[in-house]
C-alpha atoms as a PDB file:
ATOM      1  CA  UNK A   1      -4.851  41.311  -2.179  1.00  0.00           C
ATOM      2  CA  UNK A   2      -2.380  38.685  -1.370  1.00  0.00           C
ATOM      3  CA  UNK A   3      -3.337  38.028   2.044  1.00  0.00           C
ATOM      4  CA  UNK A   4      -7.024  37.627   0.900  1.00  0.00           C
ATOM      5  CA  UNK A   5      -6.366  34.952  -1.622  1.00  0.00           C
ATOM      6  CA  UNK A   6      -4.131  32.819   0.896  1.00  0.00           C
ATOM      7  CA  UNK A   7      -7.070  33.230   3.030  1.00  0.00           C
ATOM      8  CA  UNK A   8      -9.560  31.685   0.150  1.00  0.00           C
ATOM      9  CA  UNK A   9      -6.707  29.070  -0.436  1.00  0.00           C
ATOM     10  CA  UNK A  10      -6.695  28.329   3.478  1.00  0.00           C
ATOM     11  CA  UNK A  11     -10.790  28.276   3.237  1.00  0.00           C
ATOM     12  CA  UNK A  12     -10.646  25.560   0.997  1.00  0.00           C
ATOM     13  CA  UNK A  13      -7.614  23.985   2.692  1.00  0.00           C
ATOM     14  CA  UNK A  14      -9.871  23.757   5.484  1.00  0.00           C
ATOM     15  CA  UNK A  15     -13.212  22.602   3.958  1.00  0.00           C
ATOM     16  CA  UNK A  16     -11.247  19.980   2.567  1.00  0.00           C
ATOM     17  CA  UNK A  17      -9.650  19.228   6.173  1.00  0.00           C
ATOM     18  CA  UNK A  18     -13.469  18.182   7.204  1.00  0.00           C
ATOM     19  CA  UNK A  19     -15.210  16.886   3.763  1.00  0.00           C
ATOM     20  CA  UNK A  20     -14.672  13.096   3.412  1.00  0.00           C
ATOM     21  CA  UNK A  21     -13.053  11.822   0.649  1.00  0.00           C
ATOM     22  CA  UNK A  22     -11.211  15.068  -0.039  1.00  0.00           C
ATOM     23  CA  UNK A  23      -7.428  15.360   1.111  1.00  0.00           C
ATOM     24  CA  UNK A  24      -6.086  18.657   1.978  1.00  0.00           C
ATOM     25  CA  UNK A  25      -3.079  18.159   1.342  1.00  0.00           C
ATOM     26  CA  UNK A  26      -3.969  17.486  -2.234  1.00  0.00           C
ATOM     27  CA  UNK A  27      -5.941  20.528  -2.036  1.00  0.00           C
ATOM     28  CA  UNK A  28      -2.337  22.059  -0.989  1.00  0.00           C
ATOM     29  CA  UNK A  29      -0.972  20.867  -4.112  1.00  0.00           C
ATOM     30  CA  UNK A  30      -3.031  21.691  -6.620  1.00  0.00           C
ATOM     31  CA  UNK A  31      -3.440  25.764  -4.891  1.00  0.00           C
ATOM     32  CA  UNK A  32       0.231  25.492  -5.770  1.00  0.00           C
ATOM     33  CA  UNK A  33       1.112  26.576  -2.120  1.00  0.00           C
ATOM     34  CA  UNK A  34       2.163  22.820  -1.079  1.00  0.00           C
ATOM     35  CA  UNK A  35       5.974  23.287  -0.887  1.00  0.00           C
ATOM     36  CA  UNK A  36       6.040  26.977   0.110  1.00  0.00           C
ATOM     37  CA  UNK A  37       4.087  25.870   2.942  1.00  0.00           C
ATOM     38  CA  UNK A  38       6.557  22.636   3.905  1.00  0.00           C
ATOM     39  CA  UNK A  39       9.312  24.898   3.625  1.00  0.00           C
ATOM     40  CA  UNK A  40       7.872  27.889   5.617  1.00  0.00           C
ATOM     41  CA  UNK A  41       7.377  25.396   8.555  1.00  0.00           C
ATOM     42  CA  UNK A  42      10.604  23.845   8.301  1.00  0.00           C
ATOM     43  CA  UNK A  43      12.344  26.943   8.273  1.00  0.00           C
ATOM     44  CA  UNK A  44      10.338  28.961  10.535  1.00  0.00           C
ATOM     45  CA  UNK A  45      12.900  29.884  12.820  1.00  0.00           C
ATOM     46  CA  UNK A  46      15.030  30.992  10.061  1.00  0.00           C
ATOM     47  CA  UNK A  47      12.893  34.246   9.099  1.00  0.00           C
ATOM     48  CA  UNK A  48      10.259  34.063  11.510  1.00  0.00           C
ATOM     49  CA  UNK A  49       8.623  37.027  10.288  1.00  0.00           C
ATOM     50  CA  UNK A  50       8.356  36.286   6.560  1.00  0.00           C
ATOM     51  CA  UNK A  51       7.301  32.927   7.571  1.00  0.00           C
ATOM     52  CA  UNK A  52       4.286  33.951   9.667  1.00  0.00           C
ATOM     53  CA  UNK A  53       2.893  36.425   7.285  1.00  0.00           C
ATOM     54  CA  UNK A  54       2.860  33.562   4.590  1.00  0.00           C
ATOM     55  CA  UNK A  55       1.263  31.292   7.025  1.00  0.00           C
ATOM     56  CA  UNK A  56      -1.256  33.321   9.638  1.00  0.00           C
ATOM     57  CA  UNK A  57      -3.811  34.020   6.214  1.00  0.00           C
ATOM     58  CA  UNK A  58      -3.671  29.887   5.657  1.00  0.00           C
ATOM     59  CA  UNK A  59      -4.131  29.129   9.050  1.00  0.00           C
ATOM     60  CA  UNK A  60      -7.212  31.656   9.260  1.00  0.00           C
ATOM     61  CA  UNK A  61      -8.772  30.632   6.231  1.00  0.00           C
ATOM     62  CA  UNK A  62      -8.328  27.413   7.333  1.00  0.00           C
ATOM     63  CA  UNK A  63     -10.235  28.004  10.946  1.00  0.00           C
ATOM     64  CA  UNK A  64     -13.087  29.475   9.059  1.00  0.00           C
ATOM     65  CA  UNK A  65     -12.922  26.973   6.483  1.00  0.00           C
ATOM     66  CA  UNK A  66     -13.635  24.055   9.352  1.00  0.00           C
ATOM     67  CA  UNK A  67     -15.933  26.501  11.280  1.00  0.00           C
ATOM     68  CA  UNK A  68     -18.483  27.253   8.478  1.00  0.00           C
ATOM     69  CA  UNK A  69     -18.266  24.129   6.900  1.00  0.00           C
ATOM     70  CA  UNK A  70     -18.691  22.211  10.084  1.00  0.00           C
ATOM     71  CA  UNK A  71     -21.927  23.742  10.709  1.00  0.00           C
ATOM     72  CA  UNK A  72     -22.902  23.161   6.902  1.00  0.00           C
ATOM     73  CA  UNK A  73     -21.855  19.491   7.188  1.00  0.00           C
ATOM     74  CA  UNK A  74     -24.193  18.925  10.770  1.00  0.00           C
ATOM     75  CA  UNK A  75     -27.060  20.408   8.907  1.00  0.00           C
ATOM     76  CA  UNK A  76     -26.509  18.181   5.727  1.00  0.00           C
ATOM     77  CA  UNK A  77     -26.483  14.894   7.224  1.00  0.00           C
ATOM     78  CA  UNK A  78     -29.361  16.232   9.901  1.00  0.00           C
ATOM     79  CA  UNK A  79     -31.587  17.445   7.179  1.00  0.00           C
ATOM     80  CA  UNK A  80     -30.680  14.996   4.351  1.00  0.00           C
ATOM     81  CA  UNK A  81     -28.427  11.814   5.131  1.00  0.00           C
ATOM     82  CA  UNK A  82     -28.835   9.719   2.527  1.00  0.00           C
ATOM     83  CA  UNK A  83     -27.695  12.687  -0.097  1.00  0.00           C
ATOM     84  CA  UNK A  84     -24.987  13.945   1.427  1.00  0.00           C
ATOM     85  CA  UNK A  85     -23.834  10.545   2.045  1.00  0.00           C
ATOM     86  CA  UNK A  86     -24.696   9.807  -1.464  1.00  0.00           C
ATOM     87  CA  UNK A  87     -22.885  13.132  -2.558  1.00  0.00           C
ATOM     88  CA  UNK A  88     -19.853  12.386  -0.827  1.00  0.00           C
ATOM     89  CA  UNK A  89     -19.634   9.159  -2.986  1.00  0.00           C
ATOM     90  CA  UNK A  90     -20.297  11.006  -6.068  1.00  0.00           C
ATOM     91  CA  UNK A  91     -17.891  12.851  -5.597  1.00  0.00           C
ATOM     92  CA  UNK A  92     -15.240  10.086  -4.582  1.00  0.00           C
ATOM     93  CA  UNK A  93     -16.081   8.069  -7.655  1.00  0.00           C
ATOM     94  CA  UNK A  94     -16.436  11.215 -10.017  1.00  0.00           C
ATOM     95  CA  UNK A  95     -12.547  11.510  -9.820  1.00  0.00           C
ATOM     96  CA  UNK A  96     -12.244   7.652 -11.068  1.00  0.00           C
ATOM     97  CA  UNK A  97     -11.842   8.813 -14.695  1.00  0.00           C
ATOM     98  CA  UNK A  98      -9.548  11.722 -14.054  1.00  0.00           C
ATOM     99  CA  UNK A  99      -7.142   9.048 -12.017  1.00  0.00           C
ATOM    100  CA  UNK A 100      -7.324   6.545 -15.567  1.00  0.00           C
ATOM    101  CA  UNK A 101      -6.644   9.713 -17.635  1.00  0.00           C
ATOM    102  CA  UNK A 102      -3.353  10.347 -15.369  1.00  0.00           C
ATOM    103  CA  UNK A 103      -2.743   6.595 -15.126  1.00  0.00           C
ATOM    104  CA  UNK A 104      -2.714   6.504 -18.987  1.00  0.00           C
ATOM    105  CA  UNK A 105      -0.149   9.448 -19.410  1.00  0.00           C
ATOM    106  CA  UNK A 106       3.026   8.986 -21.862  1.00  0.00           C
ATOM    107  CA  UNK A 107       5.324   7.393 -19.428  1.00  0.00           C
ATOM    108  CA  UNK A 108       3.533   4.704 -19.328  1.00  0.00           C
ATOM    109  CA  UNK A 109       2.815   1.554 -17.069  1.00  0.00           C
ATOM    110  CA  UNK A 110       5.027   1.002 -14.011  1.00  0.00           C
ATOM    111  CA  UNK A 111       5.323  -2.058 -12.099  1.00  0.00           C
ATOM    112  CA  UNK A 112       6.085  -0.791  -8.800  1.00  0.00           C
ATOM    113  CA  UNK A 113       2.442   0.668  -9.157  1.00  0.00           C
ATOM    114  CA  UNK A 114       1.075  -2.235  -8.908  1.00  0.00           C
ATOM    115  CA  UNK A 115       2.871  -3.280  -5.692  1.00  0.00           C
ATOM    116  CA  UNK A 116       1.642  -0.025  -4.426  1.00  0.00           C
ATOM    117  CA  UNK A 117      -1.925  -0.982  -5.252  1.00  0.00           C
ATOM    118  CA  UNK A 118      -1.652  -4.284  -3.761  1.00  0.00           C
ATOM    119  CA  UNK A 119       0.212  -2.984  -0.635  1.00  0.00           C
ATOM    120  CA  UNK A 120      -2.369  -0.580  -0.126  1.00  0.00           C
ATOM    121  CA  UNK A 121      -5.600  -3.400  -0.296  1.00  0.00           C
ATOM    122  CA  UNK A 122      -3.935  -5.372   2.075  1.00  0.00           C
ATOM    123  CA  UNK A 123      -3.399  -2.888   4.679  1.00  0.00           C
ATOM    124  CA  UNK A 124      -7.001  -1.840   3.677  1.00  0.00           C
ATOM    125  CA  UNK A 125      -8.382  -5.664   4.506  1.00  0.00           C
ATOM    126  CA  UNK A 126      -6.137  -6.061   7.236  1.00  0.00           C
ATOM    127  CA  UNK A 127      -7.685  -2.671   8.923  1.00  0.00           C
ATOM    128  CA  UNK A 128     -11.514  -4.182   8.771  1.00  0.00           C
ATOM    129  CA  UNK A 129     -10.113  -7.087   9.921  1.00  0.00           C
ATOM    130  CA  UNK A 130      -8.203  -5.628  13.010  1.00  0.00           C
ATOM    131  CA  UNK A 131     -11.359  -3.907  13.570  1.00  0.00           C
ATOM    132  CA  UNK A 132     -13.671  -6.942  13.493  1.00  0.00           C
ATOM    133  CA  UNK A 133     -11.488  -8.318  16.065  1.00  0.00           C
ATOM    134  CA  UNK A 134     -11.198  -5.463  18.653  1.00  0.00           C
ATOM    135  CA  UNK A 135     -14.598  -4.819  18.465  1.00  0.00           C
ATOM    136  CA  UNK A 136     -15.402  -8.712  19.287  1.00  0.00           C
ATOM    137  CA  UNK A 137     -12.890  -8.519  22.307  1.00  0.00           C
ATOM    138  CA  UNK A 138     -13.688  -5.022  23.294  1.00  0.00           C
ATOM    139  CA  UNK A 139     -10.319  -4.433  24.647  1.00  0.00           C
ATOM    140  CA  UNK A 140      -9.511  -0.659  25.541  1.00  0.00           C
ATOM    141  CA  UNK A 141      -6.032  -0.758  25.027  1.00  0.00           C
ATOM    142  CA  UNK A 142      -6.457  -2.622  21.488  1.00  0.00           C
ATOM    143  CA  UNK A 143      -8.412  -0.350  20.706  1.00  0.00           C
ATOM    144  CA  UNK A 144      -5.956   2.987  21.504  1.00  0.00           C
ATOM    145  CA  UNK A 145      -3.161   0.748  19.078  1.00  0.00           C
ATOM    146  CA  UNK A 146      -5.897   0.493  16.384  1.00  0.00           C
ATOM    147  CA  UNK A 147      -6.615   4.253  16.701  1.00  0.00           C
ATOM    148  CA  UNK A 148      -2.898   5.325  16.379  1.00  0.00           C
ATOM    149  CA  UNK A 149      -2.713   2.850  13.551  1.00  0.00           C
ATOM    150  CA  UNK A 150      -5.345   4.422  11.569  1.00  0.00           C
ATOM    151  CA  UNK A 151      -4.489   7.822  12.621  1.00  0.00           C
ATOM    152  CA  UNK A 152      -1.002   7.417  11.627  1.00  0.00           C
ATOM    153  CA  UNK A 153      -1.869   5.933   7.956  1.00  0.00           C
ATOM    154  CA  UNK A 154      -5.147   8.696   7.321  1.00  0.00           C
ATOM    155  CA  UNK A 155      -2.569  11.764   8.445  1.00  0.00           C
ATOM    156  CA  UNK A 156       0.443   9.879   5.975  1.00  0.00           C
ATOM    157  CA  UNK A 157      -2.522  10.176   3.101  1.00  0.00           C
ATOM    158  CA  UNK A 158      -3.371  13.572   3.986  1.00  0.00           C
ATOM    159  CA  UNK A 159       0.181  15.026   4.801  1.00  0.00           C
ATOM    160  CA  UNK A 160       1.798  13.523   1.794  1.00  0.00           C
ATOM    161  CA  UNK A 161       0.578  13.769  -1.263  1.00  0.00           C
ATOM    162  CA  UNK A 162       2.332  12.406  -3.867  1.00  0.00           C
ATOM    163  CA  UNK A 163       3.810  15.661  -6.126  1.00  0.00           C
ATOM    164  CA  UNK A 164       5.814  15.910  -9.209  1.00  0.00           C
END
C-alpha cells in the first residue's frame, strides 16, 4: 500500500513537473515527502537499497505523471487554447488570497521580504529586457547565456521551495 501512494504522490509530482504555474517542488512539500526525498538522494550511497525503494515508486509516478498529462495538456491547448490558457491563470491567481492569508500570519511583517520582492521584479524586468535585446541582435551564443540564465533561476524556483 505504501508503494502505491508514493506512486500517486510521484503522479502528481509529475503533473506538476509539466502544468505551468505549478512548482513541484512545492508539490514535494506539501505531500510531506520533500526532505525524505533530499536526504534519500544525498545519502544514496549510504543505504542504497532503502534509498531506491523510497525513490523508484516517485520516480514512476512521476514518468506517468508527465506521460499522461503530456498528452492531456497537447489536446487542451489543440482543442481549446484560450481556456486552458485562461485556466492556467485561474489557477495562478486563485492562490493570491491563500499567499495574503500566509503573509498575514502572527509573526508578522518582515522587512527583508520586501527586499525579496523587489529583488525578484528586477530580475523579472531585467529578463524581458535581456530578451528584447537578444531577440533584436539574434545572436546564437546570447542566446545559449540567456537560456542557462533562465534555466538556472526556473530550476532554483522549482528545486527550492521555501519550507519551515
Amino acid at each position: 500500500m505504501n508503494f502505491f501512494i508514493r506512486v500517486i504522490k510521484g503522479i502528481s509530482i509529475g503533473a506538476g513537473a509539466i502544468l505551468p504555474g505549478i512548482s513541484s517542488g512545492v508539490l514535494c512539500v506539501i505531500l510531506g515527502i520533500y526532505e525524505k526525498i533530499i536526504d534519500s538522494i544525498l545519502n544514496f550511497l549510504k543505504d542504497v537499497k532503502k534509498n531506491i525503494k523510497f525513490l523508484f515508486p516517485i520516480i514512476l509516478g512521476c514518468a506517468i505523471g508527465i506521460i499522461i498529462f503530456s498528452k492531456f495538456l497537447i489536446y487542451l491547448f489543440n482543442i481549446y487554447p484560450n481556456q486552458a490558457k485562461s485556466m492556467f491563470a485561474g489557477l495562478i491567481l486563485g492562490c493570491i488570497p491563500s499567499l495574503f492569508k500566509m503573509a498575514n500570519k502572527p509573526s508578522g511583517f518582515k522587512l527583508h521580504f520586501l527586499f525579496y520582492t523587489f529583488l525578484t521584479m528586477f530580475i523579472g524586468i531585467l529578463s524581458i529586457l535581456i530578451q528584447n535585446v537578444i531577440s533584436n541582435n539574434n545572436i546564437s551564443s546570447v542566446n545559449s547565456l540567456y537560456l542557462i540564465l533562465c534555466g538556472f533561476l526556473m530550476s532554483a524556483g522549482v528545486i527550492i521551495p521555501r519550507s519551515k
